[in-house]
C-alpha atoms as a PDB file:
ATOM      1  CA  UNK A   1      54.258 105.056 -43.700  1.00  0.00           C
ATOM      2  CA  UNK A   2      52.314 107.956 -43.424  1.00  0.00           C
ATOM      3  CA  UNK A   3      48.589 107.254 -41.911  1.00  0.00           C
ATOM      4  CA  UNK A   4      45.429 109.613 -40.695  1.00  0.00           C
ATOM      5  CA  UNK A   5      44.178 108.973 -37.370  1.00  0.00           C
ATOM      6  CA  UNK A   6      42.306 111.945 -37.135  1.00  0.00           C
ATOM      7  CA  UNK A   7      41.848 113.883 -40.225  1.00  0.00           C
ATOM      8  CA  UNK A   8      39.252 116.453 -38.789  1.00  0.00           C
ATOM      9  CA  UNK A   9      42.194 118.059 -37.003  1.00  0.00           C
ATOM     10  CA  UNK A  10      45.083 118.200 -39.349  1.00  0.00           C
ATOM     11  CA  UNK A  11      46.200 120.404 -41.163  1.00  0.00           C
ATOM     12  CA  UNK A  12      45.010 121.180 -44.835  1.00  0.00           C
ATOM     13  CA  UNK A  13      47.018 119.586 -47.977  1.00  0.00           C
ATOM     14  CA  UNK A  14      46.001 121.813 -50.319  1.00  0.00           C
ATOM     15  CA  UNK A  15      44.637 119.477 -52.258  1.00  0.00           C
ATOM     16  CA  UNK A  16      47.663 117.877 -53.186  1.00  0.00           C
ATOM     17  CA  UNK A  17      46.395 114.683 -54.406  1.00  0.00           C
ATOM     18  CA  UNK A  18      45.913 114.450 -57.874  1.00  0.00           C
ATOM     19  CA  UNK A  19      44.090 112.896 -60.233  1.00  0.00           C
ATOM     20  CA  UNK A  20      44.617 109.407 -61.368  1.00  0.00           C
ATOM     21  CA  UNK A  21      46.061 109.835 -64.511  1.00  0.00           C
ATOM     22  CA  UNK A  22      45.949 107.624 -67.784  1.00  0.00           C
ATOM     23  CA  UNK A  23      45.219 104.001 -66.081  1.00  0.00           C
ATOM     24  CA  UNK A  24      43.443 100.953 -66.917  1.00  0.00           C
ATOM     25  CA  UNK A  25      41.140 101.744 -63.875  1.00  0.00           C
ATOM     26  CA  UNK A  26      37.354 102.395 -64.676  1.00  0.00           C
ATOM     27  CA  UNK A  27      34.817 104.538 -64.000  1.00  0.00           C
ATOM     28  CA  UNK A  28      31.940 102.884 -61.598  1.00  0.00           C
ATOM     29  CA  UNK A  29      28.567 102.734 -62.522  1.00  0.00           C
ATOM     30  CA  UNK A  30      26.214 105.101 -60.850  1.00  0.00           C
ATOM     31  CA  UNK A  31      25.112 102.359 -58.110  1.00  0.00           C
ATOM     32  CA  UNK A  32      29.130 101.602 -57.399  1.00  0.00           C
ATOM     33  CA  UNK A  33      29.695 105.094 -56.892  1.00  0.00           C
ATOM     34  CA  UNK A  34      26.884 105.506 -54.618  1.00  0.00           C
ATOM     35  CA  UNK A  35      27.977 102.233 -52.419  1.00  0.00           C
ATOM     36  CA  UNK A  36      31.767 103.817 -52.293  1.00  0.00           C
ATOM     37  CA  UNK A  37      30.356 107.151 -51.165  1.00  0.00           C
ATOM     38  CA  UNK A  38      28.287 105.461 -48.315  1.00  0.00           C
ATOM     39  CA  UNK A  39      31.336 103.191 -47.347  1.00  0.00           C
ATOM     40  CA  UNK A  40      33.555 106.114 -47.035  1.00  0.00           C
ATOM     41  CA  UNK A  41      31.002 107.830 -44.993  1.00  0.00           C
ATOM     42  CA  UNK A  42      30.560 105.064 -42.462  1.00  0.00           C
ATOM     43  CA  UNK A  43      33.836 103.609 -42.344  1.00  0.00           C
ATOM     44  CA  UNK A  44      35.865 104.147 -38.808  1.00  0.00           C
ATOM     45  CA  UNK A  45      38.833 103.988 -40.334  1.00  0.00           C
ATOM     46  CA  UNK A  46      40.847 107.523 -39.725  1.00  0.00           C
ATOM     47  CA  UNK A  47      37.445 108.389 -38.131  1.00  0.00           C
ATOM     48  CA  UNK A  48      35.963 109.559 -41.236  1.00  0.00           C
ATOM     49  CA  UNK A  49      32.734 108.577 -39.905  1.00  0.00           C
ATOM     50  CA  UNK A  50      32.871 111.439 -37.175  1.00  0.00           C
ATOM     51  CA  UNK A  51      33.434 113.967 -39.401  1.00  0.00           C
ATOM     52  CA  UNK A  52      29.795 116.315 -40.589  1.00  0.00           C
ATOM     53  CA  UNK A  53      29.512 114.966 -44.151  1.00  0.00           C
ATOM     54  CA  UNK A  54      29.014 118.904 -45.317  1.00  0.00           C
ATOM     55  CA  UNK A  55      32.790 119.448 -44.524  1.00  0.00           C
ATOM     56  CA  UNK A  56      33.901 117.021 -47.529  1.00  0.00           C
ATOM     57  CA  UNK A  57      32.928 115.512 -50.918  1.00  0.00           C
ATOM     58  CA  UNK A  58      34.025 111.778 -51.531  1.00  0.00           C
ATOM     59  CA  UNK A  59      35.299 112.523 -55.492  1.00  0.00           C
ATOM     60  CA  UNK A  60      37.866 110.450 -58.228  1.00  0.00           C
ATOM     61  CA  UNK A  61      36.615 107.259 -57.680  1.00  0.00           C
ATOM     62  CA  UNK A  62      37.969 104.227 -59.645  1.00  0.00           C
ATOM     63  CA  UNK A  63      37.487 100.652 -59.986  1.00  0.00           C
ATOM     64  CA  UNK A  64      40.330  98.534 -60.804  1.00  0.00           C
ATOM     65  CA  UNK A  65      40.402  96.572 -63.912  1.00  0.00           C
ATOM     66  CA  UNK A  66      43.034  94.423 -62.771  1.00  0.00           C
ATOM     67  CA  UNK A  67      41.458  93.123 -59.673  1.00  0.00           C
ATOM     68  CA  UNK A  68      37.493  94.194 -60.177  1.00  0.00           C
ATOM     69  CA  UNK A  69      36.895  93.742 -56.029  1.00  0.00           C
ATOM     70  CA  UNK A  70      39.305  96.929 -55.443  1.00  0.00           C
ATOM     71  CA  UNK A  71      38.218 100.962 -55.899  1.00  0.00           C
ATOM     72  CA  UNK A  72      39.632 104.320 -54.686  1.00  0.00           C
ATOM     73  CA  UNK A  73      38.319 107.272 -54.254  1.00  0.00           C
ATOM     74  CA  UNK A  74      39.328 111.219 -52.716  1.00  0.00           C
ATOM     75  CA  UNK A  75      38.272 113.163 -49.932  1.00  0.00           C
ATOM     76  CA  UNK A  76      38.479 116.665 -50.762  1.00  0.00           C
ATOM     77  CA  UNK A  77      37.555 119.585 -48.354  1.00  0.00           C
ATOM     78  CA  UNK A  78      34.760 121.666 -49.410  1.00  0.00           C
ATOM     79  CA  UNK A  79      35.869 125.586 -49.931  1.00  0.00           C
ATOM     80  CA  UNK A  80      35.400 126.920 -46.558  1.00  0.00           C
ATOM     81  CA  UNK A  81      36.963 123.905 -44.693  1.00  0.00           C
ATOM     82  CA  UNK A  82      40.538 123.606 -46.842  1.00  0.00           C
ATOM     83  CA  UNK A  83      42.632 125.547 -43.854  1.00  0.00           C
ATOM     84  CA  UNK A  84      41.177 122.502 -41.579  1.00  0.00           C
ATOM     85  CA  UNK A  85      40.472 119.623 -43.115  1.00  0.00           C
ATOM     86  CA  UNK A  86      43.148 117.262 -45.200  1.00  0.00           C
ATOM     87  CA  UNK A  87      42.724 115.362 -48.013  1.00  0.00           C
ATOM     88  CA  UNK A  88      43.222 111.944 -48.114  1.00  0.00           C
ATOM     89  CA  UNK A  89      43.404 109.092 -50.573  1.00  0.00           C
ATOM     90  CA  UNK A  90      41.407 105.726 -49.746  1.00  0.00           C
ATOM     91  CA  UNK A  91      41.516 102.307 -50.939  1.00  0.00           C
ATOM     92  CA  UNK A  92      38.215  99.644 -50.617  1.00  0.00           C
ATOM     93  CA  UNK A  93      37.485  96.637 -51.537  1.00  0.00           C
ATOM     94  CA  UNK A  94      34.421  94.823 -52.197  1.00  0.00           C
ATOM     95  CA  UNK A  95      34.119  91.400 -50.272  1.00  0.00           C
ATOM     96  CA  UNK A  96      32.929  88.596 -52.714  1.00  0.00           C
ATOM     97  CA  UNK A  97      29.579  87.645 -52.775  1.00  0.00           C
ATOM     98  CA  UNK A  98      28.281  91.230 -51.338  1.00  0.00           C
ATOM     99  CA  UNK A  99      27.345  94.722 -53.407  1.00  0.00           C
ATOM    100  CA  UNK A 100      29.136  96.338 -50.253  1.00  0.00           C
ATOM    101  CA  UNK A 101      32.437  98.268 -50.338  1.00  0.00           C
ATOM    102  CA  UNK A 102      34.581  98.740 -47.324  1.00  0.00           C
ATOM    103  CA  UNK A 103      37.281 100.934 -46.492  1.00  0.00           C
ATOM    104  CA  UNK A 104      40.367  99.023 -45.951  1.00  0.00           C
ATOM    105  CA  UNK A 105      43.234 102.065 -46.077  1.00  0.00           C
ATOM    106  CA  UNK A 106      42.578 105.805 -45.508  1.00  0.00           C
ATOM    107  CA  UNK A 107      45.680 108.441 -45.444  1.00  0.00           C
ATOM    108  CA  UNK A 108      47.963 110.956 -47.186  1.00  0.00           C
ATOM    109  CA  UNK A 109      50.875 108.636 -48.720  1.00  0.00           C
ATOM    110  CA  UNK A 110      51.636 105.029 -49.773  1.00  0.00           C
ATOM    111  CA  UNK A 111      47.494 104.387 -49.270  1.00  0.00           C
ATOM    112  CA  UNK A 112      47.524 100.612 -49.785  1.00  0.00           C
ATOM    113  CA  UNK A 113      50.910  99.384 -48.819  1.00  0.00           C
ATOM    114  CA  UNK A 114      50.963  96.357 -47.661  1.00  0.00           C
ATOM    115  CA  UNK A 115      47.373  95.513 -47.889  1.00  0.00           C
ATOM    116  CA  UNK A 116      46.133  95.718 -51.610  1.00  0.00           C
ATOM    117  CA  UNK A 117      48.115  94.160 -54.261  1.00  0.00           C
ATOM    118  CA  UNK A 118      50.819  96.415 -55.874  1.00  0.00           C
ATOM    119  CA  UNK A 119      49.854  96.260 -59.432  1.00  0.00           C
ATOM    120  CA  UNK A 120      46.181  97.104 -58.299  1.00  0.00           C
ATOM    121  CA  UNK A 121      47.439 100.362 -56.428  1.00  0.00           C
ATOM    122  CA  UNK A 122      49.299 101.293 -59.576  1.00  0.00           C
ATOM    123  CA  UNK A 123      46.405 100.279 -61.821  1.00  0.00           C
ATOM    124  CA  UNK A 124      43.829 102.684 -59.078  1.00  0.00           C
ATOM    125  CA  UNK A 125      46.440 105.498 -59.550  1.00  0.00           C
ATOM    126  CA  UNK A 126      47.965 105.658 -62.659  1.00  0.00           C
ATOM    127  CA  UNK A 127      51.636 104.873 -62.125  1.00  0.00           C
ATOM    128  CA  UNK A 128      54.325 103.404 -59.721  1.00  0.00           C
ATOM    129  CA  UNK A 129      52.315 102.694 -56.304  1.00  0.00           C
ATOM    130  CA  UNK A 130      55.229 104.246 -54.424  1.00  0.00           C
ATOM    131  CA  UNK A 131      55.256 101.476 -51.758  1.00  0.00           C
ATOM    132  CA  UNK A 132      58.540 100.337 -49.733  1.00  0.00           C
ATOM    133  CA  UNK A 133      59.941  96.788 -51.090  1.00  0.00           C
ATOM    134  CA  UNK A 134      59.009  95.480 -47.834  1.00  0.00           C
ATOM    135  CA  UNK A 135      55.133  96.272 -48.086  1.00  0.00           C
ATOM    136  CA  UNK A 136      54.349  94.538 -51.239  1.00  0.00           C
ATOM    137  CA  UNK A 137      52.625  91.625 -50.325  1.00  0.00           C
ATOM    138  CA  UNK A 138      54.130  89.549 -53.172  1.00  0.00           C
ATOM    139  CA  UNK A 139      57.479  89.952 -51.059  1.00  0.00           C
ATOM    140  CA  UNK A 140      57.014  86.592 -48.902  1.00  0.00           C
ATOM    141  CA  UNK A 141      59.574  83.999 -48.283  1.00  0.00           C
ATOM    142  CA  UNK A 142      56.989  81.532 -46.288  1.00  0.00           C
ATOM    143  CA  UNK A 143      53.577  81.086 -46.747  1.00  0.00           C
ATOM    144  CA  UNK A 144      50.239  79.110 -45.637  1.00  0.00           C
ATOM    145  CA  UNK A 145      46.969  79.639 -45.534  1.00  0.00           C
ATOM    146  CA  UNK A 146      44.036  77.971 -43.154  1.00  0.00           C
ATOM    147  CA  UNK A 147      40.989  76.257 -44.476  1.00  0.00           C
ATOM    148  CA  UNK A 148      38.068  78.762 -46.005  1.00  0.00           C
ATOM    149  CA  UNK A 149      35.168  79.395 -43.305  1.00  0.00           C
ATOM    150  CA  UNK A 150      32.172  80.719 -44.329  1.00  0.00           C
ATOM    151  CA  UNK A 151      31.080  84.098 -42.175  1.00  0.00           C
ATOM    152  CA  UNK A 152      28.982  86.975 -42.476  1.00  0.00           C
ATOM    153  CA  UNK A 153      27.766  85.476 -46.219  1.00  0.00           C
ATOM    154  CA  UNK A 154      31.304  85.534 -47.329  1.00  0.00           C
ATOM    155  CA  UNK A 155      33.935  82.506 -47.891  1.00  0.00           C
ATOM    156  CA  UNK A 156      36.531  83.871 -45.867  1.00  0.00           C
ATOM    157  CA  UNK A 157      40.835  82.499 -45.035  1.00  0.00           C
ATOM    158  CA  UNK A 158      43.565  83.538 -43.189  1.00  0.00           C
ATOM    159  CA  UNK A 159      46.764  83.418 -45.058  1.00  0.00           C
ATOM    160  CA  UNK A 160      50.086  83.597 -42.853  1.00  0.00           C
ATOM    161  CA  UNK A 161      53.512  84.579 -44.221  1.00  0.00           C
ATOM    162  CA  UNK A 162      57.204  85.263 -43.044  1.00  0.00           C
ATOM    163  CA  UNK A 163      57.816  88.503 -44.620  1.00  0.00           C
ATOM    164  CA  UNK A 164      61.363  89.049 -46.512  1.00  0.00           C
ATOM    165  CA  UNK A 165      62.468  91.241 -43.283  1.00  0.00           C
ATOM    166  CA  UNK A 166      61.694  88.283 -40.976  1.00  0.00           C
ATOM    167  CA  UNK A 167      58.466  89.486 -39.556  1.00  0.00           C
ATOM    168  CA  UNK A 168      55.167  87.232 -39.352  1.00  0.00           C
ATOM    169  CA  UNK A 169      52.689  89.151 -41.293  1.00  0.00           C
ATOM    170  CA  UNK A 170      48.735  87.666 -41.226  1.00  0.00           C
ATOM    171  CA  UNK A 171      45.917  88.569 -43.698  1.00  0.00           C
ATOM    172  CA  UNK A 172      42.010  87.872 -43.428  1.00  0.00           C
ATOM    173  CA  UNK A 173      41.238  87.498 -47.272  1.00  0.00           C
ATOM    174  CA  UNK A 174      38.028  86.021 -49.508  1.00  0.00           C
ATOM    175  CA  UNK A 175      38.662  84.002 -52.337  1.00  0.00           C
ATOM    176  CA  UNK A 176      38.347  85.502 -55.950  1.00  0.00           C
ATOM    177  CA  UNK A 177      38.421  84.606 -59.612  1.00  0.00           C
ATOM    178  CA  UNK A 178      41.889  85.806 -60.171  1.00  0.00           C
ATOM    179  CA  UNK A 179      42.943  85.142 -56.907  1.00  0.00           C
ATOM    180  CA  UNK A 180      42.690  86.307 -52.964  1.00  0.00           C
ATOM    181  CA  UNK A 181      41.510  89.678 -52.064  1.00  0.00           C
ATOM    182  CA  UNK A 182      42.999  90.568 -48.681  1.00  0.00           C
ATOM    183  CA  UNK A 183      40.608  92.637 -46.718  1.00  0.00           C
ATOM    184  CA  UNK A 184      43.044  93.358 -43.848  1.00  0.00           C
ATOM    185  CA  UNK A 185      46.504  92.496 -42.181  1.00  0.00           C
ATOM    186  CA  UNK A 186      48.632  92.983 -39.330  1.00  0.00           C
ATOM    187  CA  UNK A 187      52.390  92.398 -38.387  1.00  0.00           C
ATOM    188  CA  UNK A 188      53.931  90.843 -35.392  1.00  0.00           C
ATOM    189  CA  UNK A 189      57.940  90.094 -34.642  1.00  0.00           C
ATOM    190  CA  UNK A 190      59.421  86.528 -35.008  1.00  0.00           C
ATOM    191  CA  UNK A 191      61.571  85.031 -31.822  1.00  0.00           C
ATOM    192  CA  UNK A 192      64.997  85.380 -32.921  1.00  0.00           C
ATOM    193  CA  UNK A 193      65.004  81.342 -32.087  1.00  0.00           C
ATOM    194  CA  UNK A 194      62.736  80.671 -35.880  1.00  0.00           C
ATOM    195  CA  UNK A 195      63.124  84.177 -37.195  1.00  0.00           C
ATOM    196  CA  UNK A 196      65.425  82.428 -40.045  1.00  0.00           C
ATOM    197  CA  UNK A 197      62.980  82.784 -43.119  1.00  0.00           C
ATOM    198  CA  UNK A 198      65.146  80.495 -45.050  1.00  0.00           C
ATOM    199  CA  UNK A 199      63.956  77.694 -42.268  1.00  0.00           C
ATOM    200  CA  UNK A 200      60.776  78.336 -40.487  1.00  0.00           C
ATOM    201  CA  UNK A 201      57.841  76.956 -41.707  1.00  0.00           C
ATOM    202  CA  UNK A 202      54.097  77.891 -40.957  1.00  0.00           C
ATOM    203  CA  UNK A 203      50.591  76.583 -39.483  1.00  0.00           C
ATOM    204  CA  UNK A 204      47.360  78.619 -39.720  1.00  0.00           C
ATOM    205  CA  UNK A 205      44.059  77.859 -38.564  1.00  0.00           C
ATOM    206  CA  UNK A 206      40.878  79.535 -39.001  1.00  0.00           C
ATOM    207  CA  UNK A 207      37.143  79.089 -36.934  1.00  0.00           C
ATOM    208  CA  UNK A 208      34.031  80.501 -38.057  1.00  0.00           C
ATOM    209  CA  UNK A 209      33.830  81.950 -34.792  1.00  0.00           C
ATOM    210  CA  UNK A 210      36.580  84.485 -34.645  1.00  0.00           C
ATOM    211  CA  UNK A 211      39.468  83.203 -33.763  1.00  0.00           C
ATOM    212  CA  UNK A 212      42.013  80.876 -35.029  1.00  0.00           C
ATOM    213  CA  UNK A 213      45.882  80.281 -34.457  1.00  0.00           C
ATOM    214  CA  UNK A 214      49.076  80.550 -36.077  1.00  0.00           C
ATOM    215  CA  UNK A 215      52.086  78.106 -35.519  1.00  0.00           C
ATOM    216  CA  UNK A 216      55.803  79.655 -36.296  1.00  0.00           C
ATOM    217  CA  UNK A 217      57.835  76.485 -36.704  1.00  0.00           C
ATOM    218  CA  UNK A 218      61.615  76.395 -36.503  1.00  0.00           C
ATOM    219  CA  UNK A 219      63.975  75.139 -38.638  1.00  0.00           C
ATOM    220  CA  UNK A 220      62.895  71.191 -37.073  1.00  0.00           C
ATOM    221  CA  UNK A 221      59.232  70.539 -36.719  1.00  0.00           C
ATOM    222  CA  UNK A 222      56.094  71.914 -34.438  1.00  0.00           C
ATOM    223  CA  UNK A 223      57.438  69.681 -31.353  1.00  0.00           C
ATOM    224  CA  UNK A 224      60.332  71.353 -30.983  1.00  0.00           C
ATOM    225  CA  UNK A 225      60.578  73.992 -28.417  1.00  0.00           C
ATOM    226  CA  UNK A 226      61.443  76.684 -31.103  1.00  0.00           C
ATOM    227  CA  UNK A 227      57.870  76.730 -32.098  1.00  0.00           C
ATOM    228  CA  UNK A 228      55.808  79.557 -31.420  1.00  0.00           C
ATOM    229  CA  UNK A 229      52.280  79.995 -30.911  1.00  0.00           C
ATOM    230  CA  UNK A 230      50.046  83.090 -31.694  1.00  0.00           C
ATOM    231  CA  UNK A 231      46.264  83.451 -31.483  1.00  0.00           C
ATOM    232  CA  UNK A 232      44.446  84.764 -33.939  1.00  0.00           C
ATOM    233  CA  UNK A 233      41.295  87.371 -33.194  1.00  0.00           C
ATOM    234  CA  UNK A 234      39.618  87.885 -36.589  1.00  0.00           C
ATOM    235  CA  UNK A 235      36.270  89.867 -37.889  1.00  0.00           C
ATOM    236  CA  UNK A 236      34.608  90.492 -41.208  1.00  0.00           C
ATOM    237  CA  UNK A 237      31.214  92.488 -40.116  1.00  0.00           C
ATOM    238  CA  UNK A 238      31.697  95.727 -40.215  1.00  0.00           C
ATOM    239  CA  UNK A 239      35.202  96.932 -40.941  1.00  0.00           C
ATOM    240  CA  UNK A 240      37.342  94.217 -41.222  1.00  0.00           C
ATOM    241  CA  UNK A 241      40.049  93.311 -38.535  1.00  0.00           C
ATOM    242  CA  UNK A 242      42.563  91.088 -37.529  1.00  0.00           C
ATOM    243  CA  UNK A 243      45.069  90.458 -34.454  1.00  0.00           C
ATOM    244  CA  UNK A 244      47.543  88.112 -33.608  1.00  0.00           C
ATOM    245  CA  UNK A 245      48.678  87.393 -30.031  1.00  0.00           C
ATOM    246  CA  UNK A 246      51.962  85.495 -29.071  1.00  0.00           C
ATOM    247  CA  UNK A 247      51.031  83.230 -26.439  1.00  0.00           C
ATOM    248  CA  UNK A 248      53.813  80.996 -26.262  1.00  0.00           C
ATOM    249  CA  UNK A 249      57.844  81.568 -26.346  1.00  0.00           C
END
């Protein structure tokens, strides 16, 4: 997967990325576009934020009509800064109960993967979403999810799976009307011991303080010595984070 860490510095695209074409995505209003704009600006993620604002425009934004919380937009070089500056698609998503949008992907391919659900990605772009098999998140063979916690304003969960290539995959996500929005994942490897997706079963915790834990259980139960512990380090302000820890083998 193809991701910018520092987009100031690569090399140009030539504005390779295209316009959506002929989706169910919408335009946003005037005060939606404004919000995106701003989020792009701010967000660290790529380290847009560092970049002078006069080197790009923020252009092609859309909000999903399949999922209402998600939008994408462009960032295009202006004229004299194409031979050093790269375009780059982004994906947001705005966290219930707030008029904010934040910047949860930011790169030059397969924007999303992983972290905003497929059909929305096609819906924001206008066709197939061009993810790997393994990134959808609909591809789970285990799942659980802790108890909501309210923080920041927002009802927030964590939702812990056991991806279908036997890795333990955590999301930080706020409840919607059609279902969770994730606002941001990570990945960490299974002990071969309860790596058996077809078997291991899952525990997930959540505090409204930040942290929280996830239990990988083997194919017996949590006293068993096959079951793993991670901590979980979590955050909403800002843009949101998560991390998972093993702490026990």
């Amino acid at each position: 997967m193809r991701r910018i860490t520092g987009i100031a510095a690569a090399a140009a695209l030539s504005l390779l990325i295209a316009a959506p074409g002929a989706a169910a995505s919408k335009r946003p209003t005037s005060s939606q576009a404004a919000a995106i704009t701003r989020a792009v600006q701010t967000s660290k993620v790529g380290g847009i934020d560092r970049v002078p604002r006069n080197r790009y425009v923020v252009s092609h934004r859309r909000i999903s009509t399949v999922e209402k919380s998600w939008a994408y937009a462009q960032i295009q070089p202006r004229k004299r800064f194409q031979s050093t500056f790269q375009s780059a698609y982004v994906m947001l998503v705005n966290p219930a109960g707030t008029r904010a949008w934040v910047v949860v992907d930011l790169g030059s391919a397969q924007v999303g993967c992983g972290v905003v659900p497929t059909p929305v990605i096609s819906d924001l772009l206008g066709g197939d979403a061009g993810c790997p098999p393994e990134d959808d998140p609909s591809a789970l063979t285990r799942t659980a999810q802790s108890a909501p916690v309210t923080a920041s304003g927002s009802t927030v969960v964590a939702q812990a799976a056991i991806t279908a290539t036997g890795q333990l995959q955590v999301r930080l996500a706020v409840p919607g009307a059609s279902g969770e929005t994730v606002l941001a994942q990570t990945t960490a490897t299974i002990p071969d011991a309860v790596s058996d997706a077809s078997k291991a079963g899952l525990q997930v915790t959540l505090a409204a303080n930040g942290t929280g834990t996830v239990a990988v259980l083997g194919p017996k139960n949590a006293t068993e010595p096959d079951a793993v512990p991670f901590d979980l380090q979590w955050s909403v302000d800002g843009t949101p984070s998560i991390q998972i820890t093993r702490t026990g083998t």
